[in-house]
Protein backbone atom coordinates (compact mmCIF):
# COMPACT_ATOMS: atom_id res chain seq x y z
CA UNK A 1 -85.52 278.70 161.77
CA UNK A 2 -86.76 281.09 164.71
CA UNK A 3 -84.44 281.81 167.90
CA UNK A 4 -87.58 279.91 169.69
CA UNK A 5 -87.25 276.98 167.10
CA UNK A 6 -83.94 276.22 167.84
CA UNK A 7 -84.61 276.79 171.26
CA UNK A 8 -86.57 274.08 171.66
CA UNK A 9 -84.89 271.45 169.56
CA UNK A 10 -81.60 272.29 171.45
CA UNK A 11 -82.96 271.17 174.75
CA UNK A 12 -85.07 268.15 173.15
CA UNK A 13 -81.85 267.04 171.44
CA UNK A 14 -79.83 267.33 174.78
CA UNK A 15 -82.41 265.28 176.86
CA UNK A 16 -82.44 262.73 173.87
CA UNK A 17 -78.91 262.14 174.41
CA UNK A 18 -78.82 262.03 178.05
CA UNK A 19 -81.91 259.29 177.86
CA UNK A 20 -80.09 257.30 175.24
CA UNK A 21 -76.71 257.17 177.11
CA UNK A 22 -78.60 256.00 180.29
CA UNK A 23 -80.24 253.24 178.32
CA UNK A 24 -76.78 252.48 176.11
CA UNK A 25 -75.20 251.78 179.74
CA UNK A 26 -78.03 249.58 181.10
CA UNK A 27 -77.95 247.47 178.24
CA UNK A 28 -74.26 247.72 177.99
CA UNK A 29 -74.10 246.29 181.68
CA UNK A 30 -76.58 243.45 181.23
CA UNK A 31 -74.39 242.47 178.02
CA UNK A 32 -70.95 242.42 180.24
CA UNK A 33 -73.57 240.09 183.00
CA UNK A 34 -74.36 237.50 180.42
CA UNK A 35 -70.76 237.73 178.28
CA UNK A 36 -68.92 237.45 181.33
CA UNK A 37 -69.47 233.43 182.08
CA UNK A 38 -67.60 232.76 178.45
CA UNK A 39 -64.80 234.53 179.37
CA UNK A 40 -61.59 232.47 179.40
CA UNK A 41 -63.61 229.96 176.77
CA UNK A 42 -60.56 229.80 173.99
CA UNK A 43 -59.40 233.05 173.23
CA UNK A 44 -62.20 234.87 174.65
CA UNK A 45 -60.40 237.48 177.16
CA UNK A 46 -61.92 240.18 179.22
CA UNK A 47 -60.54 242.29 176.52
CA UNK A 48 -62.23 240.84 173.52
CA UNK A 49 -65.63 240.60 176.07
CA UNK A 50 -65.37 244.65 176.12
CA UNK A 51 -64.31 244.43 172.44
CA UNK A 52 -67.76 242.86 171.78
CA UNK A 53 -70.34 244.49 173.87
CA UNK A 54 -68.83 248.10 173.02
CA UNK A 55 -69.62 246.72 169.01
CA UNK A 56 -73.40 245.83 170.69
CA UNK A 57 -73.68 249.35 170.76
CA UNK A 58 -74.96 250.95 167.46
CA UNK A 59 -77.53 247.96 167.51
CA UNK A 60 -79.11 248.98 170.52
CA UNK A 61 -78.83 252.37 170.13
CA UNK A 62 -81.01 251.69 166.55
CA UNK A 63 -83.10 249.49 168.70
CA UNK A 64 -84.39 252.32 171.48
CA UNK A 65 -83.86 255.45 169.40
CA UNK A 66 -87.65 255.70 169.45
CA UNK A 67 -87.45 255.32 173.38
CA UNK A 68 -84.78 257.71 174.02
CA UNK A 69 -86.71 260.13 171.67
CA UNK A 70 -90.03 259.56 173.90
CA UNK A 71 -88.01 259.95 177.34
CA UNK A 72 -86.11 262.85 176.51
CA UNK A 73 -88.84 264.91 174.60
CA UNK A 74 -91.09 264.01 177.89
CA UNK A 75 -88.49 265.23 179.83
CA UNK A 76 -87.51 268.32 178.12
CA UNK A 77 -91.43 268.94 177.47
CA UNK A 78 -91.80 268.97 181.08
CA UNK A 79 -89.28 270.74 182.54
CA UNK A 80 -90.53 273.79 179.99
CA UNK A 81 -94.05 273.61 181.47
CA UNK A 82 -92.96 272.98 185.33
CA UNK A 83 -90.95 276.28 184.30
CA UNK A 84 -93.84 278.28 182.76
CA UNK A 85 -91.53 278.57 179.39
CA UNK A 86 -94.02 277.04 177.62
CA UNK A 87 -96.94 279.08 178.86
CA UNK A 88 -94.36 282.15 177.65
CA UNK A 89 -93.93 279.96 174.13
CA UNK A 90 -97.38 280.37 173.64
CA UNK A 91 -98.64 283.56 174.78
CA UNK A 92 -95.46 284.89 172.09
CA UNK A 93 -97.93 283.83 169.59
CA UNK A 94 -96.24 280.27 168.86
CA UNK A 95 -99.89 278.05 168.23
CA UNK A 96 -99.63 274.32 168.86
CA UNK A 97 -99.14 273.75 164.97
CA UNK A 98 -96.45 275.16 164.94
CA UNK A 99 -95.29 273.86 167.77
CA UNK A 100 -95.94 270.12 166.58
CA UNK A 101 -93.75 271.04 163.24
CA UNK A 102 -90.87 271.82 165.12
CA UNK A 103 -91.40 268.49 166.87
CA UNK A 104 -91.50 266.77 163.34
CA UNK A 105 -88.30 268.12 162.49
CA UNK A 106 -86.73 267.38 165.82
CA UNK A 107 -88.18 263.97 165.30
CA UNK A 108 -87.19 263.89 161.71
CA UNK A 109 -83.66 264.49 163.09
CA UNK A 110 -83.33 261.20 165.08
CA UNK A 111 -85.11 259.33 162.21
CA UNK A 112 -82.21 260.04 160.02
CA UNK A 113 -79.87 259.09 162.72
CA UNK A 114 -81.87 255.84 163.04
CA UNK A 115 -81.81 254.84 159.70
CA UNK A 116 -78.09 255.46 159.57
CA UNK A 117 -77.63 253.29 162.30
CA UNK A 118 -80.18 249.98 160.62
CA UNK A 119 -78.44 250.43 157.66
CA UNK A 120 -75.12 250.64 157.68
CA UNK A 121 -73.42 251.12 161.09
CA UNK A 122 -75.48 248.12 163.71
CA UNK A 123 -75.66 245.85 160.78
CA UNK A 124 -71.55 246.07 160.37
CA UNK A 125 -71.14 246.39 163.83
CA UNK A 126 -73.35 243.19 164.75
CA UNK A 127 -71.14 241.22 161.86
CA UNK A 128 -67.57 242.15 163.15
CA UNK A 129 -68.49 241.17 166.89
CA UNK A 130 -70.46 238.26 165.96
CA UNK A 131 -66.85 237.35 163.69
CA UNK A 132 -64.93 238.48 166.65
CA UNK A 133 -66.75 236.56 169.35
CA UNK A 134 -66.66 233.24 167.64
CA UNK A 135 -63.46 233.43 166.25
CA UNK A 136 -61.96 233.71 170.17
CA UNK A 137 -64.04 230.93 171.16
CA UNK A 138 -63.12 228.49 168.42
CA UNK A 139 -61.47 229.79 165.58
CA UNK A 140 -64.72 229.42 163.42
CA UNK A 141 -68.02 230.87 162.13
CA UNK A 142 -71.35 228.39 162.31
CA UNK A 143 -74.61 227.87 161.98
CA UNK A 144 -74.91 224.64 164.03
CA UNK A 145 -73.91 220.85 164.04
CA UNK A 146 -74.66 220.74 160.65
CA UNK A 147 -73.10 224.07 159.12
CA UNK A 148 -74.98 226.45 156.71
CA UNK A 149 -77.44 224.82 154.10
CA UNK A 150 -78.53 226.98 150.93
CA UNK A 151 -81.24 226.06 148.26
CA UNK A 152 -79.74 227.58 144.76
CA UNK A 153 -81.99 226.54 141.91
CA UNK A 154 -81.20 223.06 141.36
CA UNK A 155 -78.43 222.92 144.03
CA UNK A 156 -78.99 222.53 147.48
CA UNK A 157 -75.40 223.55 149.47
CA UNK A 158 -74.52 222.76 153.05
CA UNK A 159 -71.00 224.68 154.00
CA UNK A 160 -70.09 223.03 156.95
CA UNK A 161 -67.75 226.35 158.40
CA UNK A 162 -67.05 229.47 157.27
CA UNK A 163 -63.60 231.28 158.42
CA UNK A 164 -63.32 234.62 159.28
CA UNK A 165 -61.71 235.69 155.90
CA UNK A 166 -64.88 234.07 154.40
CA UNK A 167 -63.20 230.96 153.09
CA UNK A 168 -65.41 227.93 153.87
CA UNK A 169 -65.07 224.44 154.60
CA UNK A 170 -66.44 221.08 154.37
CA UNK A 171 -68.56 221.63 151.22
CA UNK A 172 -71.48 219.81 150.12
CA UNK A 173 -73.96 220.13 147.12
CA UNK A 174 -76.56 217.82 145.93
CA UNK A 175 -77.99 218.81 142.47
CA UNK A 176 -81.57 217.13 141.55
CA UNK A 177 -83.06 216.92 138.18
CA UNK A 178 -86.36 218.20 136.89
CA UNK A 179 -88.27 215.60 138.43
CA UNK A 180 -86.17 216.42 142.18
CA UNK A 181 -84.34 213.22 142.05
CA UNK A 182 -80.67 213.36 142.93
CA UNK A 183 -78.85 213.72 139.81
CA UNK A 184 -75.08 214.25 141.52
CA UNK A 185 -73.83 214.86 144.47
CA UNK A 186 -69.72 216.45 145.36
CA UNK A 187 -67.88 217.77 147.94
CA UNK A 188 -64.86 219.22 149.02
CA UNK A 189 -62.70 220.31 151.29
CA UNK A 190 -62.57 223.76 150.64
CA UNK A 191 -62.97 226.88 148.82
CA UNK A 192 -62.64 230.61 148.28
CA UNK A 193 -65.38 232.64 146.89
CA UNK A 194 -63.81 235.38 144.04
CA UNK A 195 -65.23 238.55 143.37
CA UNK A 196 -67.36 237.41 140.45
CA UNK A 197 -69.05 234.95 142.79
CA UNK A 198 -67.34 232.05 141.40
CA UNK A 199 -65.86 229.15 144.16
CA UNK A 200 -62.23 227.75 143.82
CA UNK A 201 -62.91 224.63 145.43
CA UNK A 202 -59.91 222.48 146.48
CA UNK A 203 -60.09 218.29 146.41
CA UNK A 204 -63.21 217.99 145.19
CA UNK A 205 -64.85 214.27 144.99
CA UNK A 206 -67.90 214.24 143.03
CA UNK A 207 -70.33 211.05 142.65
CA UNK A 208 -72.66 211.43 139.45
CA UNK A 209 -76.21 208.93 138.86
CA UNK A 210 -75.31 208.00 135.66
CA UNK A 211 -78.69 205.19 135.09
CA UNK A 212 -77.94 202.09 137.22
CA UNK A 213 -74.62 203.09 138.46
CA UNK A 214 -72.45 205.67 140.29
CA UNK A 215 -69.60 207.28 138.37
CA UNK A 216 -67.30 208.98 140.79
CA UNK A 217 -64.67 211.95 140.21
CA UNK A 218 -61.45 213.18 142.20
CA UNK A 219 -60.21 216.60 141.32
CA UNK A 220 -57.69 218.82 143.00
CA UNK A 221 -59.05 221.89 142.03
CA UNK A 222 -62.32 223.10 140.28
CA UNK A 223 -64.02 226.35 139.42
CA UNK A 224 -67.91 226.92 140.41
CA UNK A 225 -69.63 229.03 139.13
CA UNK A 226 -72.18 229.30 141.98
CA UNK A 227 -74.88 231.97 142.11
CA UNK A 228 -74.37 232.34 145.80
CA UNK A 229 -71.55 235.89 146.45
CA UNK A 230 -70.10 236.38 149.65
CA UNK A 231 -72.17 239.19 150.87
CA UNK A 232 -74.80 236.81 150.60
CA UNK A 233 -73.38 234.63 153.02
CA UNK A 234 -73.04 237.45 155.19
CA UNK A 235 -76.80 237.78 155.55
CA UNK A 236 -77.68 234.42 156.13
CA UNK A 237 -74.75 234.14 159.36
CA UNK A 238 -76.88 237.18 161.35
CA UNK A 239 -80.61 237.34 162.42
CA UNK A 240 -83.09 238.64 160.57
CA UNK A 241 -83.57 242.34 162.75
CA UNK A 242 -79.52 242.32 162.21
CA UNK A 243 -79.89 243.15 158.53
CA UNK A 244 -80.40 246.25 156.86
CA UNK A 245 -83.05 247.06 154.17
CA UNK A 246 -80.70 246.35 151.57
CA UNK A 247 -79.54 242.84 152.91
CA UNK A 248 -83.17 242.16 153.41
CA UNK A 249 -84.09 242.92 149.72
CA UNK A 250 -81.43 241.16 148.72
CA UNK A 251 -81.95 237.89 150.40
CA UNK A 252 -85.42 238.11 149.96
CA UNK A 253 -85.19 237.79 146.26
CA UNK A 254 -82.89 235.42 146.79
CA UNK A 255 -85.74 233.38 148.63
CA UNK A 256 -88.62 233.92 146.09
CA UNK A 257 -86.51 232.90 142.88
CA UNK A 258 -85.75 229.58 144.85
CA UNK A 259 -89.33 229.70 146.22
CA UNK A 260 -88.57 229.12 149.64
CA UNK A 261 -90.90 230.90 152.52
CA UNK A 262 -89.46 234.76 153.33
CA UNK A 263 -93.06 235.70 155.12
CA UNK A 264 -90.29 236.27 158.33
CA UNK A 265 -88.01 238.47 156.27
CA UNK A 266 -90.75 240.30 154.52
CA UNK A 267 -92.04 241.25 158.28
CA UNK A 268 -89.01 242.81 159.33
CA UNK A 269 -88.05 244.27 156.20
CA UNK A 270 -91.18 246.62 156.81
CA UNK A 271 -90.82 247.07 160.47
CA UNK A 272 -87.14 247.93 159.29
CA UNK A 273 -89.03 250.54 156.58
CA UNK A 274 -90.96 252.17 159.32
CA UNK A 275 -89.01 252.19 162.49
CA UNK A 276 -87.74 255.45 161.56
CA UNK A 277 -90.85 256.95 160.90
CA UNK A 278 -91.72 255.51 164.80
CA UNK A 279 -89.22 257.64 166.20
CA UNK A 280 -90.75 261.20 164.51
CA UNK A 281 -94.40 259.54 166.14
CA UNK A 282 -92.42 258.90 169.27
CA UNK A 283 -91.99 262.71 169.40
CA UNK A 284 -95.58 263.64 169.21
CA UNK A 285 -96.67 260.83 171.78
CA UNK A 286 -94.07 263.54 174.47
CA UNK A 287 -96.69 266.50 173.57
CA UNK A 288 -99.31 264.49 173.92
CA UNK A 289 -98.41 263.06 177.40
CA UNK A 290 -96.86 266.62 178.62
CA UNK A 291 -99.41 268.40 180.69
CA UNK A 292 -99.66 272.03 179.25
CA UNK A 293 -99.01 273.56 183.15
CA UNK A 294 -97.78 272.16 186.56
CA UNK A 295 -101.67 272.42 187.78
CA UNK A 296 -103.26 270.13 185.03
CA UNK A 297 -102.41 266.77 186.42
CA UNK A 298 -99.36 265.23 188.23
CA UNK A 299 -96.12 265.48 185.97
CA UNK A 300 -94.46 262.46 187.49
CA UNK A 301 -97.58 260.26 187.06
CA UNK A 302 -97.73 261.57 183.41
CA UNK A 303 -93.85 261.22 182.54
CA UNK A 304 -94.02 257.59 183.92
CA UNK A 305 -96.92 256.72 182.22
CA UNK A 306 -95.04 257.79 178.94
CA UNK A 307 -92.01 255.39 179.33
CA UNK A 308 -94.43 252.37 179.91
CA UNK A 309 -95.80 253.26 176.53
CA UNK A 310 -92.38 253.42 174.97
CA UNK A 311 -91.61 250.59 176.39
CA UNK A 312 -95.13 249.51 175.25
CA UNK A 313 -94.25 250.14 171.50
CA UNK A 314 -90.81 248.86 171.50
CA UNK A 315 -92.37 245.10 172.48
CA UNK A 316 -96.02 245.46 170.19
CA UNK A 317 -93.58 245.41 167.12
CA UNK A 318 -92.47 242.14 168.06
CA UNK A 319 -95.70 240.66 169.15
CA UNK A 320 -97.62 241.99 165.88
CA UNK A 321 -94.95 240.54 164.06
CA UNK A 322 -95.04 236.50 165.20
CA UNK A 323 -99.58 237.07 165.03
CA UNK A 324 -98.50 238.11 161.73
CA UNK A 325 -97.20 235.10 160.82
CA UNK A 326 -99.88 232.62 163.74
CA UNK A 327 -102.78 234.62 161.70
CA UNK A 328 -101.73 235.55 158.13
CA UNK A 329 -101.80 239.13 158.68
CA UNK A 330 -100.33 240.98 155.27
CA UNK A 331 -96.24 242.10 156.51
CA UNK A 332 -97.20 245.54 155.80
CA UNK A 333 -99.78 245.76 158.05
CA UNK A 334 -98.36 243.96 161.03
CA UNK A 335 -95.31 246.48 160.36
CA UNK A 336 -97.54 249.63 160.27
CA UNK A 337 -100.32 249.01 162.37
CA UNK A 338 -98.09 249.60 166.10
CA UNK A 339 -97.02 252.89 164.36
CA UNK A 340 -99.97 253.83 162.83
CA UNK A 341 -102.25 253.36 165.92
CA UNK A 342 -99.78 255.61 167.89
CA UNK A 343 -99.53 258.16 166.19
CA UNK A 344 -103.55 258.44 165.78
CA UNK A 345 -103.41 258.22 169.83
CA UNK A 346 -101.08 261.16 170.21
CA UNK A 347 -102.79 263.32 167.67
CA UNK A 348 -106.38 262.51 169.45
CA UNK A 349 -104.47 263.36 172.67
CA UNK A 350 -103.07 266.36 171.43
CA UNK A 351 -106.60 267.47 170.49
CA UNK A 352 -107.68 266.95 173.83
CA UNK A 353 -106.17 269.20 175.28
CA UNK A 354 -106.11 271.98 173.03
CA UNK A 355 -109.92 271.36 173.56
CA UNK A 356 -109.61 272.06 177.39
């Protein structure tokens, strides 16, 4: 890598930063404004409030890495040319090429960062303070009213809670036949998933359709083997974006071999697939929108018009995704089509000027 190189992906990477830790405290302080009306609810303290908004962190850093990337490459693109370094830059003999491949790698730097961050750190980070808000509140996880419900081949479960050690409670499965009439039905009052994916249920009552009558069953304890693991429960307790790819593979299989719909996961499991790729596009969009000297154009006009486009981006992926689904568009192409029409922009704009 050239002294120039490094130069330049120094003071892109700096800017980056600075642009991602002034959007990590906006969002930070809009999180305290709507956490802090539930403090004092059960357990929830000031102390667990700052517990769970500093664990909101990785997820929105994930969320505007492709922002921070378009700020702080517009910014550090900008300051160069309002200081005639990258008039120098070029006149060294440094073409635009080769300028836009060091802006790929710079790019290519955040996009590993951002996939770290959507699959492993956020999703982990979203599950502990989603565990650690509700368990102040009320001592409980839960999906509603009515608990958790789960189609599994011929069962269909309803886990009423689920404790923060991922022991459940209030179980309930009704198995159908062949024809889907109810064939049994059981519950009980709690279990413990082991680590083959087997549930140790505790006082079970089970009623079985035996022809014309009901045969019922009382059991203290009973082993299920139930295709339904614990991590798997983990992904249904968080929202969709919240997942990783891997969580999103995995439930989506989980959907088609119980053919239930998973066009919504299937959407975000691409957008999830190319939002790093957005942040490396992110990174030409800054060339594009930097004027090459302070006399071609007004900087501030241009650097402003730049955010609204990030800002742009970050909100088509979610409006391409629900006319996805209104319109039947494929999940592939409602993920790609945001990124794929931006990047086409910048390199047309980039082309622009070089024509000038």
């Amino acid at each position: 890598m050239t002294l120039i190189a490094r130069y330049l992906i120094k003071q892109l990477s700096i800017t980056t930063l600075y642009a991602m830790f002034a959007l990590l405290a906006l969002y930070s302080f809009f999180d305290i404004v709507a956490e802090v009306g539930g403090v004092g609810e059960g357990g929830y303290t000031g102390i667990k409030m700052m517990q769970y908004v500093l664990l909101q962190i990785p997820d929105h850093a994930y969320q505007m890495m492709p922002l921070a990337v378009l700020i702080g490459g517009l910014i550090a693109l900008s300051q160069l040319a309002s200081n005639s370094e990258m008039t120098v830059i070029k006149t060294s003999g440094m073409s635009t090429k080769n300028i836009i491949a060091i802006l790929l790698g710079f790019g290519l730097i955040f996009a590993a960062a951002t996939a770290l961050l959507g699959e492993s750190v956020a999703p982990a980070a979203n599950r502990y303070a989603q565990n650690l808000k509700t368990t102040a509140k009320n001592g409980k996880i839960s999906t509603g009213a009515e608990g958790l419900w789960i189609k599994e081949q011929n069962n269909i479960i309803n886990v009423r809670e689920m404790l923060p050690d991922q022991s459940l409670r209030g179980i309930k499965v009704f198995r159908h036949d062949q024809n889907f009439k109810l064939a049994e039905s059981w519950q009980a009052e709690s279990a413990v998933i082991a680590a083959d994916g087997g549930w140790k249920l505790a006082n079970v009552r089970r009623s079985i359709l035996d022809g014309d009558r009901v045969r019922t069953e009382k059991h203290d304890g009973e082993y299920w083997q139930a295709g339904i693991r614990g991590s798997l429960l983990d992904v249904l307790l968080v929202n969709p974006n919240q997942m990783s790819l891997t969580a999103l593979t995995a439930y989506i299989k989980h959907l088609e071999d119980n053919k239930q719909q998973a066009d919504n996961y299937k959407i975000e499991w691409w957008r999830k697939l190319m939002y790093p790729v957005a942040t490396v596009v992110m990174a030409l969009v800054a060339l594009a929108f930097t004027p090459q000297s302070t006399r071609h154009g007004n900087m501030g006009l241009k650097l402003f018009a730049g955010i609204c486009l990030g800002l742009a981006f970050h909100f088509a992926g979610r409006l391409f995704g629900f006319t996805s689904q209104l319109y039947g568009v494929p999940a592939f192409a409602a993920a790609m089509l945001p990124t794929a029409a931006f990047a086409a922009w910048a390199v047309w704009l980039i082309r622009k000027q070089e024509r000038r």
